[in-house]
Protein backbone atom coordinates (compact mmCIF):
# COMPACT_ATOMS: atom_id res chain seq x y z
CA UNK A 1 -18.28 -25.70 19.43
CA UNK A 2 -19.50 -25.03 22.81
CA UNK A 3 -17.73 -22.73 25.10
CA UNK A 4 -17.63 -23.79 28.72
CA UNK A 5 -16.23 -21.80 31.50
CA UNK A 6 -11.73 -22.43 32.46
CA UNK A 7 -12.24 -23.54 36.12
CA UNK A 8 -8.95 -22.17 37.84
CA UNK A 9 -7.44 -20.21 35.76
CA UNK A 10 -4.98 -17.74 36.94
CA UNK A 11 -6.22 -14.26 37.22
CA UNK A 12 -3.40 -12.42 35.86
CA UNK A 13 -3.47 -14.78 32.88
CA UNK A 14 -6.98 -13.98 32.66
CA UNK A 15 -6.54 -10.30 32.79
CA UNK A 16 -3.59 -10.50 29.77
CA UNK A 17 -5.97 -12.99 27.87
CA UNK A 18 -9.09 -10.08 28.41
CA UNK A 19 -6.35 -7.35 27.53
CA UNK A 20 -4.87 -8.37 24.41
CA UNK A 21 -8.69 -9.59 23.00
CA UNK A 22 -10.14 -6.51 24.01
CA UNK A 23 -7.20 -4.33 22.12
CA UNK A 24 -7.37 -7.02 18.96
CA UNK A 25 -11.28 -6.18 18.67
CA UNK A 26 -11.22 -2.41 19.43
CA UNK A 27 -8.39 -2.29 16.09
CA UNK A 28 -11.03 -4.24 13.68
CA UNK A 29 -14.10 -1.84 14.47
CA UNK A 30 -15.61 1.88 14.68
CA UNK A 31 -19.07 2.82 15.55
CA UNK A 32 -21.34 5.56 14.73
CA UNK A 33 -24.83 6.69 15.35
CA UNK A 34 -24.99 3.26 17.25
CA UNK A 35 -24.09 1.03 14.62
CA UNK A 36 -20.91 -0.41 14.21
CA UNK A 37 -18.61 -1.03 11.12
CA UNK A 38 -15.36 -3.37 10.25
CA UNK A 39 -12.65 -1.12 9.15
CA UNK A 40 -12.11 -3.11 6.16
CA UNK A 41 -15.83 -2.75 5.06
CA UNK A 42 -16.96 0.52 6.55
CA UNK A 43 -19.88 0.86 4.11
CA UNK A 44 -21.93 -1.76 5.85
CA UNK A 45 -23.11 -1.07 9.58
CA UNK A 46 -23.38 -4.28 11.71
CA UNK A 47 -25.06 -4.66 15.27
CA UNK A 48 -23.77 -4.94 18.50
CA UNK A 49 -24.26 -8.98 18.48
CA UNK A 50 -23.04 -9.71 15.32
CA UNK A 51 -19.96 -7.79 16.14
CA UNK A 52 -19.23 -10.12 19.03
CA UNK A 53 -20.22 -13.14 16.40
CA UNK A 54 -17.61 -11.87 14.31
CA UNK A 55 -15.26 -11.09 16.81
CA UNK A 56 -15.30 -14.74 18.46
CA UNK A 57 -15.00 -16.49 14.93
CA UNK A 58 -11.47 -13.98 14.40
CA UNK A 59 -10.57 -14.56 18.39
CA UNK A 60 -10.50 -18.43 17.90
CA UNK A 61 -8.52 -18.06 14.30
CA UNK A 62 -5.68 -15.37 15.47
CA UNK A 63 -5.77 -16.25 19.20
CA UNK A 64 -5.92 -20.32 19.07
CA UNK A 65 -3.79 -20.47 22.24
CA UNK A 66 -6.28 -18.31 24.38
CA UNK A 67 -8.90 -20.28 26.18
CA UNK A 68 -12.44 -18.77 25.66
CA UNK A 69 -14.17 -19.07 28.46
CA UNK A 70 -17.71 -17.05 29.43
CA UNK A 71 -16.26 -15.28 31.70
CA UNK A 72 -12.99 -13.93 29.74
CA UNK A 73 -15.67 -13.03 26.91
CA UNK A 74 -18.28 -11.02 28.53
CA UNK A 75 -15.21 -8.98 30.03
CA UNK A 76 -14.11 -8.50 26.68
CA UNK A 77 -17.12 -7.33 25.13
CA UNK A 78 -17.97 -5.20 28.26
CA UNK A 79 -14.52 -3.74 28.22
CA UNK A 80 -14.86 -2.93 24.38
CA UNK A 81 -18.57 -1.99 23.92
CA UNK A 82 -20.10 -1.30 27.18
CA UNK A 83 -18.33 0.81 29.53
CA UNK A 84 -17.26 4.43 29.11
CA UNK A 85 -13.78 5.49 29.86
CA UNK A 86 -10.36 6.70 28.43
CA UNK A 87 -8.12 4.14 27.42
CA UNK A 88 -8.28 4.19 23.62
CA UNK A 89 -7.19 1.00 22.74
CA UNK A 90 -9.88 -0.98 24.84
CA UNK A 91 -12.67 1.03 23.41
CA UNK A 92 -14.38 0.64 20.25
CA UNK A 93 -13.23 4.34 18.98
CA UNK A 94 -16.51 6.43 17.49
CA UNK A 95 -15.76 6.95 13.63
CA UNK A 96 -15.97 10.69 12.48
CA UNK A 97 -16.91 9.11 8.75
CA UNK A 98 -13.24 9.77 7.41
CA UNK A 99 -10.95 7.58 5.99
CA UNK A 100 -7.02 8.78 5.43
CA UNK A 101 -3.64 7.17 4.26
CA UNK A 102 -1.21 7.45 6.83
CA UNK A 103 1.70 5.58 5.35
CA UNK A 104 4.34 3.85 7.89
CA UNK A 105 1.99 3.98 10.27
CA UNK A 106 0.71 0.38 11.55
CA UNK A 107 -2.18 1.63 13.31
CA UNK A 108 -5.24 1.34 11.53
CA UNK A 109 -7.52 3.88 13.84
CA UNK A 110 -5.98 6.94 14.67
CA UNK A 111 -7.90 9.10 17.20
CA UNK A 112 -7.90 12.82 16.56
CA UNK A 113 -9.38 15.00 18.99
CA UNK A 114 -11.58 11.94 20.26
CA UNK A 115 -12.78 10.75 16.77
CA UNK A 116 -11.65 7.84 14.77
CA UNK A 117 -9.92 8.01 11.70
CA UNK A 118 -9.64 5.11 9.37
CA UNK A 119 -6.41 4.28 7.90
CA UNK A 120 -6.41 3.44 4.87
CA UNK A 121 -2.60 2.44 4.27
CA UNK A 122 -1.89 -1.16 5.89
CA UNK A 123 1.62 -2.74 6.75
CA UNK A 124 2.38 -5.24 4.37
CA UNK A 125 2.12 -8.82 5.83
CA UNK A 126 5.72 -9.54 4.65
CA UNK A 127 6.74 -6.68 7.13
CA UNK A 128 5.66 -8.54 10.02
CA UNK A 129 7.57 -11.62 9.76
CA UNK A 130 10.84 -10.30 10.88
CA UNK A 131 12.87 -11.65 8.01
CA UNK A 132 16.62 -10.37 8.32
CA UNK A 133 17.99 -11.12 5.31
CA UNK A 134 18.83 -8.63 2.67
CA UNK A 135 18.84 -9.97 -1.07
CA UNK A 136 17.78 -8.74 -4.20
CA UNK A 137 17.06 -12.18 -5.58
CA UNK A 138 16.00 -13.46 -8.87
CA UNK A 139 14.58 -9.46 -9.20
CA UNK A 140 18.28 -8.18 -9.65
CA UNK A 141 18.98 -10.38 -12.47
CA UNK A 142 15.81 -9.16 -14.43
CA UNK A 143 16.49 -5.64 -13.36
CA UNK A 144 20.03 -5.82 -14.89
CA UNK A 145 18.04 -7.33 -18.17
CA UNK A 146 15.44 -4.87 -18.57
CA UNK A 147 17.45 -1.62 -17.50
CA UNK A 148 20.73 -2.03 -19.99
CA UNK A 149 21.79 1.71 -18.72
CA UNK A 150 23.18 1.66 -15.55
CA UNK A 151 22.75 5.29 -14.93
CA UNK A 152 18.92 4.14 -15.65
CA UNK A 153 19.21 1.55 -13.51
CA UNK A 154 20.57 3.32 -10.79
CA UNK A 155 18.32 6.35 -10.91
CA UNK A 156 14.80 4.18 -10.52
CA UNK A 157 16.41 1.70 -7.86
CA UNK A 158 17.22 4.77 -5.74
CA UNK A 159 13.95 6.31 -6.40
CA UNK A 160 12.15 3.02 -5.45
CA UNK A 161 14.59 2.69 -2.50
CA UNK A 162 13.42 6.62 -1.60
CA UNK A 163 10.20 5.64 -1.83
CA UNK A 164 10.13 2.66 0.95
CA UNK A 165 13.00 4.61 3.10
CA UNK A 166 10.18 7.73 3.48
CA UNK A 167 7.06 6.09 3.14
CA UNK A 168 5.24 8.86 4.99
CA UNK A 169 6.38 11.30 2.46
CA UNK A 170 6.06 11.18 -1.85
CA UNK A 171 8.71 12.13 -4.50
CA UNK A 172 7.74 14.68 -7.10
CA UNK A 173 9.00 13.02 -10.38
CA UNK A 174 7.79 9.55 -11.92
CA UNK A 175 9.71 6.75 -13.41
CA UNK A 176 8.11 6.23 -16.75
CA UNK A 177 8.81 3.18 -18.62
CA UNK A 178 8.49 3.00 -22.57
CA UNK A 179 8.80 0.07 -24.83
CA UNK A 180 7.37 -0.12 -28.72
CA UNK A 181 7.42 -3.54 -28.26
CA UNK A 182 5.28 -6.06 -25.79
CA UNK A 183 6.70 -7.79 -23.85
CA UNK A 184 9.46 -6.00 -22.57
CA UNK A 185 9.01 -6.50 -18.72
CA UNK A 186 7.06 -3.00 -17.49
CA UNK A 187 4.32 -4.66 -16.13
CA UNK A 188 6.68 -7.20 -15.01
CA UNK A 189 8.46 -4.35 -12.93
CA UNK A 190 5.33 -2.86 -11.73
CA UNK A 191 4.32 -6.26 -10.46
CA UNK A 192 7.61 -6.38 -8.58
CA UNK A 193 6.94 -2.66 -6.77
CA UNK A 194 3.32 -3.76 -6.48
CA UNK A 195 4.84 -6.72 -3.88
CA UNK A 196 6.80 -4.39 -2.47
CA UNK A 197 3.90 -1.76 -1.91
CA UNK A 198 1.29 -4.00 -0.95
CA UNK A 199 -0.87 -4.55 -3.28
CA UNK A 200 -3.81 -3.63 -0.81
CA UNK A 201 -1.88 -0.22 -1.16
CA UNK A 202 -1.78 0.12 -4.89
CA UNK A 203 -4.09 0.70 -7.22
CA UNK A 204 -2.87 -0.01 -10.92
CA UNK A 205 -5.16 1.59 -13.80
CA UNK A 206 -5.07 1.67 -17.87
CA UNK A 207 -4.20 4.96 -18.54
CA UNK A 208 -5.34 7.84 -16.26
CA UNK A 209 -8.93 7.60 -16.44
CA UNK A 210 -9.72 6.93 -12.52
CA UNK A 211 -7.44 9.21 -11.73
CA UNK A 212 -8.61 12.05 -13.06
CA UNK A 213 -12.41 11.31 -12.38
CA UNK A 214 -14.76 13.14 -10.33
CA UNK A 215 -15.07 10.13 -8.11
CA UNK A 216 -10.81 9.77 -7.58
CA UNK A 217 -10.73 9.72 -3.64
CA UNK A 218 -9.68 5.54 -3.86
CA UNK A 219 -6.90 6.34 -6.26
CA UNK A 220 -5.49 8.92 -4.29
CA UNK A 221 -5.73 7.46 -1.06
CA UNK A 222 -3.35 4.87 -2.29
CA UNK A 223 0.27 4.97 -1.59
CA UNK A 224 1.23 3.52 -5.23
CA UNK A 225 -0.38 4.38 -8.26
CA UNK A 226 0.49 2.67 -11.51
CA UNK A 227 -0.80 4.11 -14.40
CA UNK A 228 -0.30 1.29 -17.57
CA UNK A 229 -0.91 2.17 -21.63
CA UNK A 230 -0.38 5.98 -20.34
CA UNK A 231 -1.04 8.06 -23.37
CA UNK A 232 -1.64 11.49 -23.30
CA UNK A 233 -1.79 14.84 -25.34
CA UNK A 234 0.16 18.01 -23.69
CA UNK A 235 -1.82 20.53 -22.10
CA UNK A 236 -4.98 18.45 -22.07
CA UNK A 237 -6.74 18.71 -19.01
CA UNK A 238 -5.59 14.99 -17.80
CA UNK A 239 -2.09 15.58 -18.51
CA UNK A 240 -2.39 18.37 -16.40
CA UNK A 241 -4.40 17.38 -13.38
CA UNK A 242 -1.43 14.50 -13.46
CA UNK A 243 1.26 16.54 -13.41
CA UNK A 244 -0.56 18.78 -10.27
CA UNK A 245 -0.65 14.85 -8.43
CA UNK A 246 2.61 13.73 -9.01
CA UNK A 247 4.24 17.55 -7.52
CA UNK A 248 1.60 18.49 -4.82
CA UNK A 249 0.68 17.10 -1.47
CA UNK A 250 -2.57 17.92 -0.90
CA UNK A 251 -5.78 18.43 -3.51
CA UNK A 252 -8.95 17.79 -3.62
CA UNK A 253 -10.85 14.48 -4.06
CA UNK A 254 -14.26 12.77 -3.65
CA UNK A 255 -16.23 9.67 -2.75
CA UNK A 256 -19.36 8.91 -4.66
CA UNK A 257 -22.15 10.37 -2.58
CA UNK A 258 -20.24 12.52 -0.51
CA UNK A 259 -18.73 16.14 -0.80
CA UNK A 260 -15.34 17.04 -2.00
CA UNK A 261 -12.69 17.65 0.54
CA UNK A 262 -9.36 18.31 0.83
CA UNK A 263 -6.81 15.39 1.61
CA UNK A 264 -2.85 15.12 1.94
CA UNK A 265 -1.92 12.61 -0.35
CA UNK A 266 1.59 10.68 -0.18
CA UNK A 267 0.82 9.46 -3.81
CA UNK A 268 3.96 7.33 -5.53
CA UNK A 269 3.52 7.05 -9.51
CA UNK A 270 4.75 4.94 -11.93
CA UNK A 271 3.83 4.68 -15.78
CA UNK A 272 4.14 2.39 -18.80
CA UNK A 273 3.08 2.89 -21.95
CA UNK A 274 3.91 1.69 -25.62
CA UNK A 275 3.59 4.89 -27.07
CA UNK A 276 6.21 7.01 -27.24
CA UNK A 277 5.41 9.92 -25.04
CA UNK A 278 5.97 13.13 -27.27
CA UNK A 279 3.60 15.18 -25.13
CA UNK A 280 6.39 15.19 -22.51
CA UNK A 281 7.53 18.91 -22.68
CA UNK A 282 11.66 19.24 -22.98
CA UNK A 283 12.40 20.55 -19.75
CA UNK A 284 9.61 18.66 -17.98
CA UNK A 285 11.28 17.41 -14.64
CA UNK A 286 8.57 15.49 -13.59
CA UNK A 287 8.89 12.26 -15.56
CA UNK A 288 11.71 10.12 -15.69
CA UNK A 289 11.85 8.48 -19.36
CA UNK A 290 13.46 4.75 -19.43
CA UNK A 291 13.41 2.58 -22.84
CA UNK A 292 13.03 -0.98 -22.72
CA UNK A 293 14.93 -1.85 -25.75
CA UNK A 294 16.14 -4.90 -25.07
CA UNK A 295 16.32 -8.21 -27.03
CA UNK A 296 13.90 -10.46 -24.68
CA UNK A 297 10.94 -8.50 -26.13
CA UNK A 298 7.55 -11.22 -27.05
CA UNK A 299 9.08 -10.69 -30.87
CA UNK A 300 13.11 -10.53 -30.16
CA UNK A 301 15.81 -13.27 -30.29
CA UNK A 302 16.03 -13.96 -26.98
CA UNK A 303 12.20 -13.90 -25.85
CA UNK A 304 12.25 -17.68 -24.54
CA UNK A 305 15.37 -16.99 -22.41
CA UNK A 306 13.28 -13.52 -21.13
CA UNK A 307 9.90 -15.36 -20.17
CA UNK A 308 11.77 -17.77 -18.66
CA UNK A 309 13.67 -15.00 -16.12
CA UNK A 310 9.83 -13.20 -16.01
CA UNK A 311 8.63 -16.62 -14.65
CA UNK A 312 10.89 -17.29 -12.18
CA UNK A 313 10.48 -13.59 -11.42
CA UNK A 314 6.68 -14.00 -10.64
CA UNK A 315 7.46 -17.23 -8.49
CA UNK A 316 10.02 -15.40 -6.43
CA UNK A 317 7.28 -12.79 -5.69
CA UNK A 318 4.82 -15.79 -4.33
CA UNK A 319 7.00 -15.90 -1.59
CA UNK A 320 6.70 -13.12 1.22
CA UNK A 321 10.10 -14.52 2.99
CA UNK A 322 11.52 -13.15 -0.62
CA UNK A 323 10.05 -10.10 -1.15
CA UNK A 324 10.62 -8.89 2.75
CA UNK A 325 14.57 -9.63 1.87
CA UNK A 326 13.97 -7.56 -1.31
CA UNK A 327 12.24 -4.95 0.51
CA UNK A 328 15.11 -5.01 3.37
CA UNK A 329 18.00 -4.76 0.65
CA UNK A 330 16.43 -1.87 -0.67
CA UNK A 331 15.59 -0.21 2.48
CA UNK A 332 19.57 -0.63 3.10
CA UNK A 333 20.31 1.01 0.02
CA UNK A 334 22.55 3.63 0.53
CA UNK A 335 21.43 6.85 -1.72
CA UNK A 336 24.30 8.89 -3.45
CA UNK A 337 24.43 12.26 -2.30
CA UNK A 338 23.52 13.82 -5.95
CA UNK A 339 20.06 11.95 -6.11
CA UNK A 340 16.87 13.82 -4.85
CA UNK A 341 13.89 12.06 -4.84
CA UNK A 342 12.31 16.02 -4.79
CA UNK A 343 13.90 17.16 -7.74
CA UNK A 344 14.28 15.26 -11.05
CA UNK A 345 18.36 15.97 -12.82
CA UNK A 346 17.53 14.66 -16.18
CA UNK A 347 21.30 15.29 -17.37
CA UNK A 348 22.52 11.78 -19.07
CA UNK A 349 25.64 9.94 -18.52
């Protein structure tokens, strides 16, 4: 398509056209050294003219209503690449090489002390479509199913409902779901605080293995970590270095290639496994132990009635307009004034 100059158009609609282009492309892009990099792939650098190629192709998909005219574009790209001076967001910001996870924060470059920080935490696209409603759904039916203890129930709907109220901040104890059987509905469950999340935000692993790698800086830089088939044995080193990630908030972690450094992590975890955990220490507070014994199980007498409820489950996750009243519900929760998200009261009704 060939873009032709807008005879006549009104220069203060020009100016809020060039404005709100200019801010869209300085929040997909960093440079450094002279190259330039698309937060969302910073280990590939990209030159100056492919970055207004790719910005044009994302200007005529997110801005269809904004005519693109010569003129409005080479004061875009001169605003955003060209000239020097202080207003942040019409500048493409110069990346210091660090990435963070900010949680609740939309912005995606931070600038701190004049360098660019990449955030690695992103709003949830089911945030932004300003659904009111506040329903649990098709999800509160299959939570009554799987958790048949309400005090059970309670204690990991206020602890999920914690975890989206203070997103900038992490609890200190896990919810850690055990079943002998398969089929029970953990993964189910994690697929359902996985929506919730974001899943660009989560990171789900078998066992802890990435976790507790040299190269863990991916893992921890996520605001969700499931960890599924979790099976440990106490005092090992891993169940350990797990136990240090689920109570502190900062450590140290590293990308391939690059030295170790310290990072502040805001680290949620939640773990299944069909082993019964008996390397879980007594008086361990940092692991919240909930049985799926129910009788929808793949081998009990009401599995066909419990894959149904999973699959209607699954469908009601397709659907962002559902899990944004989900999410809203919970954020309304109202927390009891015994429950700590800080510290774990394993005391049994």
């Amino acid at each position: 398509m060939n873009i032709v100059p807008i005879r006549g158009e009104d220069e203060a609609a020009l100016e809020a056209h060039r404005r709100t282009l200019t801010v869209a492309l300085c929040s997909w892009f960093v440079r450094r050294d002279g190259k330039y990099y698309a937060i969302d792939n910073l280990s590939a650098a990209i030159s100056k003219p492919d970055v207004k190629i790719v910005a044009l192709q994302r200007f005529r998909k997110e801005f269809p209503d904004v005519p693109l005219s010569n003129e409005l574009l080479k004061a875009v790209f001169t605003r955003a690449l060209e000239q020097t001076h202080a207003d942040e967001e019409q500048i493409v910001a110069v990346w210091g090489g660090r990435k963070v996870c900010l949680p609740g924060n939309p912005k995606r470059i931070v600038v701190q002390q004049g360098l660019a920080v990449v955030n690695t935490w992103t709003q949830p696209a089911y945030r932004r479509l300003g659904v009111q409603g506040a329903d649990y759904g098709i999800v509160g039916r299959f939570v009554d199913w799987v958790f048949l203890r309400q005090v059970e129930r309670d204690m990991v709907l206020n602890w999920l409902a914690w975890c989206l109220q203070n997103e900038a901040d992490k609890p200190t104890w896990a919810p850690f779901l055990y079943s002998k059987t398969k089929g029970s509905g953990k993964s189910t469950f994690a697929q359902i605080v996985t929506a919730l999340f974001g899943p660009e935000n989560s990171v789900t692993q078998n066992n802890i293995d990435q976790l507790v790698s040299r190269f863990n800086m991916t893992a921890l830089q996520s605001k969700l970590v499931i960890s599924e088939e979790l099976k440990l044995r106490q005092d090992s080193s891993q169940s350990n270095a797990l136990k240090t990630y689920i109570t502190e908030n900062t450590t140290l972690a590293e990308f391939k290639g690059k030295e170790a450094e310290r990072v502040t992590q805001y680290c949620c975890f939640l773990l299944t496994t069909n082993h019964l955990p008996l390397w879980i220490e007594a008086e361990d507070r940092r692991y919240y132990v909930v049985e799926f014994d129910h009788d929808g199980h793949a081998a009990g007498a009401r599995s066909d009635e419990f894959a149904k409820l999973v699959g209607e489950v699954l469908a009601f996750l397709q659907s962002p307009e559902n899990v944004a009243r989900l999410y809203n519900a919970l954020v309304a929760r109202q927390l009891p004034d015994g429950f700590s998200a800080k510290t774990l009261n394993i005391d049994r009704d």
